[in-house]
N, C-alpha and C. Protein backbone atom coordinates (compact mmCIF):
# COMPACT_ATOMS: atom_id res chain seq x y z
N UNK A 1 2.22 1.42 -50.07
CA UNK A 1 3.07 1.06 -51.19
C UNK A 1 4.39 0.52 -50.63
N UNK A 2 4.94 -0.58 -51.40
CA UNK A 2 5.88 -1.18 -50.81
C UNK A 2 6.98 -0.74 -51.39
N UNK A 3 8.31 -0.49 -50.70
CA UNK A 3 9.56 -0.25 -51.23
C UNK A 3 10.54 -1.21 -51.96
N UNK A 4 10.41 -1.18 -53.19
CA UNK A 4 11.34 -2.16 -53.92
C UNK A 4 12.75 -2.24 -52.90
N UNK A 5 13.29 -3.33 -53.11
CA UNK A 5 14.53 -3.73 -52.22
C UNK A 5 15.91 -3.12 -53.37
N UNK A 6 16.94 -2.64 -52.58
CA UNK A 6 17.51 -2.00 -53.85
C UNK A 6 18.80 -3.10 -53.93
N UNK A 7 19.32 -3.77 -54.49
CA UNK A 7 20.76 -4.61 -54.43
C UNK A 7 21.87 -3.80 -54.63
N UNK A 8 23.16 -3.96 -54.01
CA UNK A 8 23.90 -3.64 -54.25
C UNK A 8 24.77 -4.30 -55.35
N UNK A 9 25.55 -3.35 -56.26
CA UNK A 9 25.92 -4.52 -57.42
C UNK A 9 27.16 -4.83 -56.87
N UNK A 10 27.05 -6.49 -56.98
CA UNK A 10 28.46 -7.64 -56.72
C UNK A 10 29.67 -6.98 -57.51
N UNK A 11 30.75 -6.76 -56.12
CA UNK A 11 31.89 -6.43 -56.48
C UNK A 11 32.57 -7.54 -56.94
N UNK A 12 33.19 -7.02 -58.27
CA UNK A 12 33.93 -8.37 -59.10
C UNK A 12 35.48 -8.44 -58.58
N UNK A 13 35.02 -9.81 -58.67
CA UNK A 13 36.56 -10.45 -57.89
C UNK A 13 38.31 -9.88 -58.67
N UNK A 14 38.50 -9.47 -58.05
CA UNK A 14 40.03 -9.14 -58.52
C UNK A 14 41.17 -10.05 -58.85
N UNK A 15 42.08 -10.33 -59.62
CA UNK A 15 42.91 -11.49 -60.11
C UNK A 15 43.34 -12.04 -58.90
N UNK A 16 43.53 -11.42 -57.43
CA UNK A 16 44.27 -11.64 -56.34
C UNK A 16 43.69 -12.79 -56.02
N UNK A 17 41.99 -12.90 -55.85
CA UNK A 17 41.00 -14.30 -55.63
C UNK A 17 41.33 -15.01 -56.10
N UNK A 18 41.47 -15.03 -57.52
CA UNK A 18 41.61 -16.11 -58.36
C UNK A 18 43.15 -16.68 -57.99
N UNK A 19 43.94 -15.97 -57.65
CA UNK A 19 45.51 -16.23 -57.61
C UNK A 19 45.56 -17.18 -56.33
N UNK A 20 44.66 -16.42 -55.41
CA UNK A 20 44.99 -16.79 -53.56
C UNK A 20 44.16 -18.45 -53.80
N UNK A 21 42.82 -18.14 -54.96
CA UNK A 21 42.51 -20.06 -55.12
C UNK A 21 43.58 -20.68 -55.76
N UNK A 22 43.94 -20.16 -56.25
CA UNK A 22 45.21 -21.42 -56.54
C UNK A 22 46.47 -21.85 -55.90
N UNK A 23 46.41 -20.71 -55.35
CA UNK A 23 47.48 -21.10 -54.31
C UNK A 23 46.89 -22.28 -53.43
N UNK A 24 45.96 -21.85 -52.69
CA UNK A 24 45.10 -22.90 -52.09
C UNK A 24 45.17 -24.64 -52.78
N UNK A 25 45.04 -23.89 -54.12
CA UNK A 25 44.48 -25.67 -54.75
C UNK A 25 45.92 -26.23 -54.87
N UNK A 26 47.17 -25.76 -54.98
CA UNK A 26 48.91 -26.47 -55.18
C UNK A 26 48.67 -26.70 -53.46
N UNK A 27 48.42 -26.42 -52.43
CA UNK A 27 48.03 -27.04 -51.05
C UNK A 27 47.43 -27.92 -50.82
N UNK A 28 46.08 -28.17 -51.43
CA UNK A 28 45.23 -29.30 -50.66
C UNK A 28 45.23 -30.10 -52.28
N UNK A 29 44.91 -30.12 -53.51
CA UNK A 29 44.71 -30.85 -54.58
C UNK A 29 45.81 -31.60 -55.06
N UNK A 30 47.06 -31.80 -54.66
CA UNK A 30 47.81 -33.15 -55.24
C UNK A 30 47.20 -34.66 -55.08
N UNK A 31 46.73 -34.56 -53.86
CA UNK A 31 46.47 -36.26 -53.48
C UNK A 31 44.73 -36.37 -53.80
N UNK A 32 44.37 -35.52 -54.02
CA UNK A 32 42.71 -35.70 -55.09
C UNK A 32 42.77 -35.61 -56.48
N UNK A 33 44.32 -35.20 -56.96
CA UNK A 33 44.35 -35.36 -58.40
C UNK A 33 45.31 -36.56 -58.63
N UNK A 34 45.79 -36.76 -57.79
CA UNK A 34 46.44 -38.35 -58.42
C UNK A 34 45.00 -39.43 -58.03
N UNK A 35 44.65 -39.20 -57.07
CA UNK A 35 42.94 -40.23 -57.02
C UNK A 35 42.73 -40.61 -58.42
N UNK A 36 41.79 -39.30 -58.50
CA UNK A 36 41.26 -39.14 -59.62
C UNK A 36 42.00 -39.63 -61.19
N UNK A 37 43.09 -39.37 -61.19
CA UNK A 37 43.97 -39.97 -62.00
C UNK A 37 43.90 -41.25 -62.15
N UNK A 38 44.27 -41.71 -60.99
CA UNK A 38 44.64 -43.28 -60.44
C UNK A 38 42.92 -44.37 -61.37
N UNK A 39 41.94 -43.59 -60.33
CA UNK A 39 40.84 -44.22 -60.59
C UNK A 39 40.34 -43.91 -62.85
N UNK A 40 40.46 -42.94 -63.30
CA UNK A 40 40.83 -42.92 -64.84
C UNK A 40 41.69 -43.48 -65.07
N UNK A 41 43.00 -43.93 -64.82
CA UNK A 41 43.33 -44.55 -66.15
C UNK A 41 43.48 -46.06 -65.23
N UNK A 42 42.63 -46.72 -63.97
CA UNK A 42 42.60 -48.02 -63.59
C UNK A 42 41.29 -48.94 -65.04
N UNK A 43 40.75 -47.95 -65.27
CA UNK A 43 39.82 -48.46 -65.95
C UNK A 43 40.31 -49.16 -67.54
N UNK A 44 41.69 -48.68 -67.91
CA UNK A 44 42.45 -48.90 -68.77
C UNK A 44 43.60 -49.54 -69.12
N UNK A 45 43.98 -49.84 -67.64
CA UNK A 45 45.57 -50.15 -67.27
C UNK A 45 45.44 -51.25 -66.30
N UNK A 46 46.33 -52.20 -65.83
CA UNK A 46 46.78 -52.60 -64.65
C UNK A 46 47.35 -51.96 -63.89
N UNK A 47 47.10 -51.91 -62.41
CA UNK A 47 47.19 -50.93 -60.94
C UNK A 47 48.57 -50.32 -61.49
N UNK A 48 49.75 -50.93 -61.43
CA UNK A 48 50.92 -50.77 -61.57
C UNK A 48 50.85 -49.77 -62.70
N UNK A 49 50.83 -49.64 -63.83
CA UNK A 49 50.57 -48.61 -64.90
C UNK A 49 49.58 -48.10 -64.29
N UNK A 50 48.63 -48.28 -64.02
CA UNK A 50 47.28 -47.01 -63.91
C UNK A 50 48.37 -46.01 -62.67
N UNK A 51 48.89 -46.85 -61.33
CA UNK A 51 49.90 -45.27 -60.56
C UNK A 51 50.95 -44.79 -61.06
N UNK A 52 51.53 -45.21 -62.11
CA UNK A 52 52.28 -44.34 -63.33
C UNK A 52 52.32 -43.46 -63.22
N UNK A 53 50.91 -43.62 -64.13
CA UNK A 53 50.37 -42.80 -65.18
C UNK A 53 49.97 -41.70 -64.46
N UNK A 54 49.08 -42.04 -63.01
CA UNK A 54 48.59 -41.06 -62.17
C UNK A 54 49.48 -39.80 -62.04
N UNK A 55 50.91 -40.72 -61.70
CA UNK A 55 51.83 -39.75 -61.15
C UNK A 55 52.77 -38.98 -61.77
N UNK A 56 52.89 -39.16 -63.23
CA UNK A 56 53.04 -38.62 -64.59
C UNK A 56 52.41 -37.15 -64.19
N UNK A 57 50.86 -37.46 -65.09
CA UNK A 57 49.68 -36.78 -64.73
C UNK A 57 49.34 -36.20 -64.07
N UNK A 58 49.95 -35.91 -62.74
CA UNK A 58 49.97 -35.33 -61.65
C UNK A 58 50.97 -34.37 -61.62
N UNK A 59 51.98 -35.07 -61.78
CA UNK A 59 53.09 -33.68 -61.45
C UNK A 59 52.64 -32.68 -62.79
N UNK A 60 52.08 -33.08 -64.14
CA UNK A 60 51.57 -32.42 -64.66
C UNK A 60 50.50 -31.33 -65.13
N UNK A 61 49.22 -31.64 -63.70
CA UNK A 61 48.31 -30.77 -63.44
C UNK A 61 49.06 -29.36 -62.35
N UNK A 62 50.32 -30.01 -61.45
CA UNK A 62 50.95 -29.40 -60.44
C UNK A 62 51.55 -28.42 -61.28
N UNK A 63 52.04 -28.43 -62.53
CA UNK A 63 52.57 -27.30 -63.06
C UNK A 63 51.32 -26.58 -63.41
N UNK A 64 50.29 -27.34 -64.14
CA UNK A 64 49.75 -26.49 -64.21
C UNK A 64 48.95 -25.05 -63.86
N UNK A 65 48.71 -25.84 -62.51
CA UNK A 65 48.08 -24.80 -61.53
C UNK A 65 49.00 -24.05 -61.15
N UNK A 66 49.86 -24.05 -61.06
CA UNK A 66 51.38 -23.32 -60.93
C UNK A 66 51.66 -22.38 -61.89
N UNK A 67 50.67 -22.74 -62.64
CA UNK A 67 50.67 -21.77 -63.82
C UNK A 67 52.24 -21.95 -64.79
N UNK A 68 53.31 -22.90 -64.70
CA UNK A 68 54.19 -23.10 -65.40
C UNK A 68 53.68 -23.79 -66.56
N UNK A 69 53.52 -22.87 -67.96
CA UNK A 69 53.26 -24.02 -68.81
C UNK A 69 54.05 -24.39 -69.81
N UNK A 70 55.15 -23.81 -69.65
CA UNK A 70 56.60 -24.56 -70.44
C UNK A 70 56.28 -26.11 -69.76
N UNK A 71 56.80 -25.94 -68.41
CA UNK A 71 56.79 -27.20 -67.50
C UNK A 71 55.54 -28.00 -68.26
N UNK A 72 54.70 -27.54 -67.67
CA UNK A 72 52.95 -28.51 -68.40
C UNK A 72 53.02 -29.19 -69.72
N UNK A 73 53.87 -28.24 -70.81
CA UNK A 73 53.67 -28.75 -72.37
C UNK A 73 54.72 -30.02 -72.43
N UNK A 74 56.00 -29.37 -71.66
CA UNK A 74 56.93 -30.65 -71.49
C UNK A 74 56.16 -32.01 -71.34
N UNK A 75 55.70 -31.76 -70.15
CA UNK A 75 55.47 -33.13 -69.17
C UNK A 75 54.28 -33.64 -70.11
N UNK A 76 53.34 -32.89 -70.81
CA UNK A 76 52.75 -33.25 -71.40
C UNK A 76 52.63 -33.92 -72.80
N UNK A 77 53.99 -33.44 -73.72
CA UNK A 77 54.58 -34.38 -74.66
C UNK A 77 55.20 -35.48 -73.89
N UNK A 78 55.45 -35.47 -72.95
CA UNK A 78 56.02 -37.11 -72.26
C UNK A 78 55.14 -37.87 -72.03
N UNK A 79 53.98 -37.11 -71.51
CA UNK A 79 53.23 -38.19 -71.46
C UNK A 79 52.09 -39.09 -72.23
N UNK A 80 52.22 -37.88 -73.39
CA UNK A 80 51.68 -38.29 -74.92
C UNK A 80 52.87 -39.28 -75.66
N UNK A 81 53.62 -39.23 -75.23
CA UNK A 81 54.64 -40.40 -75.65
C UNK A 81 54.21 -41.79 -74.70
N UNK A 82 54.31 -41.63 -73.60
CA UNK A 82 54.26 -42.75 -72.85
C UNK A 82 52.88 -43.33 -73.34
N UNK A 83 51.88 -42.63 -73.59
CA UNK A 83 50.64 -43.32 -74.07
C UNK A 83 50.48 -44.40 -75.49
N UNK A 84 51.58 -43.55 -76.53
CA UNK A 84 51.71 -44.68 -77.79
C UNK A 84 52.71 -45.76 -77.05
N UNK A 85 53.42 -45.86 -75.76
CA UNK A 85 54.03 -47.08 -75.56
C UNK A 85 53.02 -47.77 -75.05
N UNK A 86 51.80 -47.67 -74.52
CA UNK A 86 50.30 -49.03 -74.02
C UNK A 86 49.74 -48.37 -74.92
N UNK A 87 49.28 -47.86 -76.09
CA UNK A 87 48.31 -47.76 -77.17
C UNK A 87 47.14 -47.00 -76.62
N UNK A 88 47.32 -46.19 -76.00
CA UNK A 88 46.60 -45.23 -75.40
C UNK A 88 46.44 -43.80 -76.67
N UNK A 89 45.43 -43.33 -76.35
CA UNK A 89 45.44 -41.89 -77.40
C UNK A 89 45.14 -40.59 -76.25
N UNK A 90 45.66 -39.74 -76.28
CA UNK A 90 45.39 -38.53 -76.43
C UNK A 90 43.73 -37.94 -75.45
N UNK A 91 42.98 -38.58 -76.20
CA UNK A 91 41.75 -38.51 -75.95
C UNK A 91 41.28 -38.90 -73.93
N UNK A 92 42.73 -40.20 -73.58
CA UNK A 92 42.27 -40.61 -72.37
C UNK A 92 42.64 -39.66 -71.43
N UNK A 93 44.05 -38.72 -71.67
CA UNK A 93 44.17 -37.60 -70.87
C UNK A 93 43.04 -36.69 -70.71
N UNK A 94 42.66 -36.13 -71.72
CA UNK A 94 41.67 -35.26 -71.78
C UNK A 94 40.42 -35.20 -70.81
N UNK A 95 40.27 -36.62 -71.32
CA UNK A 95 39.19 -37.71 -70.78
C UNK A 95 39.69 -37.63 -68.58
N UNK A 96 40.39 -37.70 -68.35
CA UNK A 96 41.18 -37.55 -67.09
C UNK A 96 41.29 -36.07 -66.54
N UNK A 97 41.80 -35.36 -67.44
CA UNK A 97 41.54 -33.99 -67.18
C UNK A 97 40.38 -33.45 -66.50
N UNK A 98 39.24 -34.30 -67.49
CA UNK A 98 37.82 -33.62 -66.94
C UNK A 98 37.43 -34.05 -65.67
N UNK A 99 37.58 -35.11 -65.45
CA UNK A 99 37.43 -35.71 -64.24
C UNK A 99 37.92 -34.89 -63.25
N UNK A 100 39.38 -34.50 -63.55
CA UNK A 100 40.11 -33.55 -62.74
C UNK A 100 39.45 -32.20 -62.14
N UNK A 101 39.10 -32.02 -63.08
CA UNK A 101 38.33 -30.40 -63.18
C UNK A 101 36.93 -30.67 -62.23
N UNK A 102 36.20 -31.56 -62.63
CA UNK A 102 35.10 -32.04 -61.95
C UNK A 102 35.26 -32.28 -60.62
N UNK A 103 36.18 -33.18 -60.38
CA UNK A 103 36.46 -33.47 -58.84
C UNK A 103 36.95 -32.12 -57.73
N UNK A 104 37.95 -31.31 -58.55
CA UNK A 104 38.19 -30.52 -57.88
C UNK A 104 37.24 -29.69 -57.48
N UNK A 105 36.46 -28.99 -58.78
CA UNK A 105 34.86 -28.08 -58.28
C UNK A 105 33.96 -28.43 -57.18
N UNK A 106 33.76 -30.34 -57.12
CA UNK A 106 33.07 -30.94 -56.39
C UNK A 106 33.46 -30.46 -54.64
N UNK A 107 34.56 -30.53 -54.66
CA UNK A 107 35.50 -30.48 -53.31
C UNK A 107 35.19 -29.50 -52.71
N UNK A 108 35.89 -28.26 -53.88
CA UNK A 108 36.00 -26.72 -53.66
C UNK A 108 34.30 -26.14 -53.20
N UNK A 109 33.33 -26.46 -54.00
CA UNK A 109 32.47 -26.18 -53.91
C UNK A 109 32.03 -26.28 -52.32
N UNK A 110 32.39 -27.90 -52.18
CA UNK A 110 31.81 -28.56 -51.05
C UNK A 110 32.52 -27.49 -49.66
N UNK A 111 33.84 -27.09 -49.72
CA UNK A 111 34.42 -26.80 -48.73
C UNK A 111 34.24 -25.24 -48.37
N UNK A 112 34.17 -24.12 -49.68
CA UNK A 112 34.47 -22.83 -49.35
C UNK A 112 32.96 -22.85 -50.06
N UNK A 113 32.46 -23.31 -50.78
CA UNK A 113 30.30 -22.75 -51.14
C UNK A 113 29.69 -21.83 -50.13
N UNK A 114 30.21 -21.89 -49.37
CA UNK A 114 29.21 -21.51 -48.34
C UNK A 114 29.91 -19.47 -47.75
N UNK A 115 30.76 -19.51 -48.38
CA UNK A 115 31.45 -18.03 -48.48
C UNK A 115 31.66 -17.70 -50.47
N UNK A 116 30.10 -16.64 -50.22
CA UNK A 116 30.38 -16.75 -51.86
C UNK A 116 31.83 -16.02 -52.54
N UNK A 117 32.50 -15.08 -51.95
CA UNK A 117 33.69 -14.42 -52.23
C UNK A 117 34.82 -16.08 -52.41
N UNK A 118 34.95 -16.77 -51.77
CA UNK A 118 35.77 -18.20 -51.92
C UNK A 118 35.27 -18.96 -52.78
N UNK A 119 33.59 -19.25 -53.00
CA UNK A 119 33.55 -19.83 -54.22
C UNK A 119 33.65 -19.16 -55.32
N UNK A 120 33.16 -18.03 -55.67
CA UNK A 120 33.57 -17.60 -56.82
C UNK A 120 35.12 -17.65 -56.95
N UNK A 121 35.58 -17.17 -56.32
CA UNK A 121 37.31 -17.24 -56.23
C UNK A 121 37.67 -18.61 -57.24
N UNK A 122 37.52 -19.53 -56.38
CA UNK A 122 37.61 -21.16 -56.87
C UNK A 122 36.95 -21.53 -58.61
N UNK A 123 35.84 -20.98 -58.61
CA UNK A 123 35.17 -21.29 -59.98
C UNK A 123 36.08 -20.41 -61.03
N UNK A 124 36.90 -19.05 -60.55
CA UNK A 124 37.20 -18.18 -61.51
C UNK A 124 38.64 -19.17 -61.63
N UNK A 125 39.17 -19.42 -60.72
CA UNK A 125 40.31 -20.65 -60.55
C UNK A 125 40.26 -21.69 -61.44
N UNK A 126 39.11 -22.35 -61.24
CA UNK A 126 38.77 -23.43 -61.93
C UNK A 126 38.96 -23.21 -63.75
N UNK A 127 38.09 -22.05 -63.59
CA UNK A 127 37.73 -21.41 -65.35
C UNK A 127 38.75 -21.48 -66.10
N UNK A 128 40.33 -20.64 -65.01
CA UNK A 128 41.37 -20.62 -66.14
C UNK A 128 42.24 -21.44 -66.15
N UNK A 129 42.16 -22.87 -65.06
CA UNK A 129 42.62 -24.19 -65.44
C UNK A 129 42.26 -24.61 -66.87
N UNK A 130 41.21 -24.76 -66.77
CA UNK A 130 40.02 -25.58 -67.56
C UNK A 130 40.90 -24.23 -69.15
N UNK A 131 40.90 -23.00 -69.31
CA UNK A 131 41.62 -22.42 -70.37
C UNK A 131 42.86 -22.59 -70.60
N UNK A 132 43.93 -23.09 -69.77
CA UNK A 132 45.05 -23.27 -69.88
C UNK A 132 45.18 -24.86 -70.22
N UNK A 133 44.45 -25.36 -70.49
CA UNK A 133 44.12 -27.02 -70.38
C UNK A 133 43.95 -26.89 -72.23
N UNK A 134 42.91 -26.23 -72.44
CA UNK A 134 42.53 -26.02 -73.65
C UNK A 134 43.84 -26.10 -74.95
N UNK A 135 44.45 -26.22 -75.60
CA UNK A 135 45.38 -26.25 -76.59
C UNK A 135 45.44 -24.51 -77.73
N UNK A 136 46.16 -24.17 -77.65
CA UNK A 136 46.23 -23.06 -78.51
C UNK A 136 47.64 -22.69 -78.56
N UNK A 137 47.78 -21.84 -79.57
CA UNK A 137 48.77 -21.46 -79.94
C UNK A 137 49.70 -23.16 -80.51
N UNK A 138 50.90 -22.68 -79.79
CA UNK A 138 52.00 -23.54 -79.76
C UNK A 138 51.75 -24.73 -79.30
N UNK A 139 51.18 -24.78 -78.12
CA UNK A 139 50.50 -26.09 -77.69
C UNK A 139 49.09 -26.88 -78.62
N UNK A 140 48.57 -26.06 -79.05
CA UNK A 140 47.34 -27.03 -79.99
C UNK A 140 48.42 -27.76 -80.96
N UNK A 141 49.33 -27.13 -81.71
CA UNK A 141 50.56 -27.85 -83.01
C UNK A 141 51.84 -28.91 -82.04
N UNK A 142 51.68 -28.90 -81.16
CA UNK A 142 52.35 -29.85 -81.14
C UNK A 142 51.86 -31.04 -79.98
């Protein structure tokens, strides 16, 4: 008779993971989120506006992960302004955002996957970007 294999149950990551990935990501993710930026709104803009916009957009994901989101909502009514000056909506940030989120997982995945304590870290990272991105409260009304 064979001995079932017994697992040990996965110790859940503590806020410190999730904190120490983000620290990580304000280190290596500025110049893959203005890319990514750059290449979203080139599809919409001429070069000159599309690195704007990038760099708008950028210092605006930088708060975010920073977790400042006074800073974030600011920069982010500015740059919902700057969008009705080229007739842009709302929708293309968003639209940019995801990309954001995508590219970064792609990276993260690619670089720390292979230590599951770092990827989970990164995905739990990722998760509460991607919630702080989301609109609520005070930020969904304005």
């Amino acid at each position: 008779m064979s001995e079932v294999p017994s697992f040990k149950r996965k110790k859940a990551l503590s806020n410190s993971d999730a904190d120490e990935a983000l620290a990580g990501l304000l280190e290596w993710s500025e110049p893959v989120v203005f890319d990514c930026l750059r290449e979203c709104y080139g599809f919409r803009l001429e070069e000159r506006q599309a690195a704007s916009f990038a760099h708008r957009h950028a210092r605006q994901w930088r708060a975010l992960i920073a977790g400042d989101m006074e800073r974030f909502d600011e920069l982010r009514r500015d740059l919902v302004d700057a969008f009705a000056a080229v007739e842009l909506d709302v929708g293309c940030a968003l639209e940019a955002d995801a990309c954001v989120l995508a590219e970064l997982y792609e990276i993260a995945m690619a670089r720390f996957g292979r230590s599951p304590r770092s990827a989970q870290a990164y995905r739990d990272a990722l998760t509460a970007l991607a919630g702080r991105l989301a609109p609520k409260g005070k930020r969904a009304a304005a």
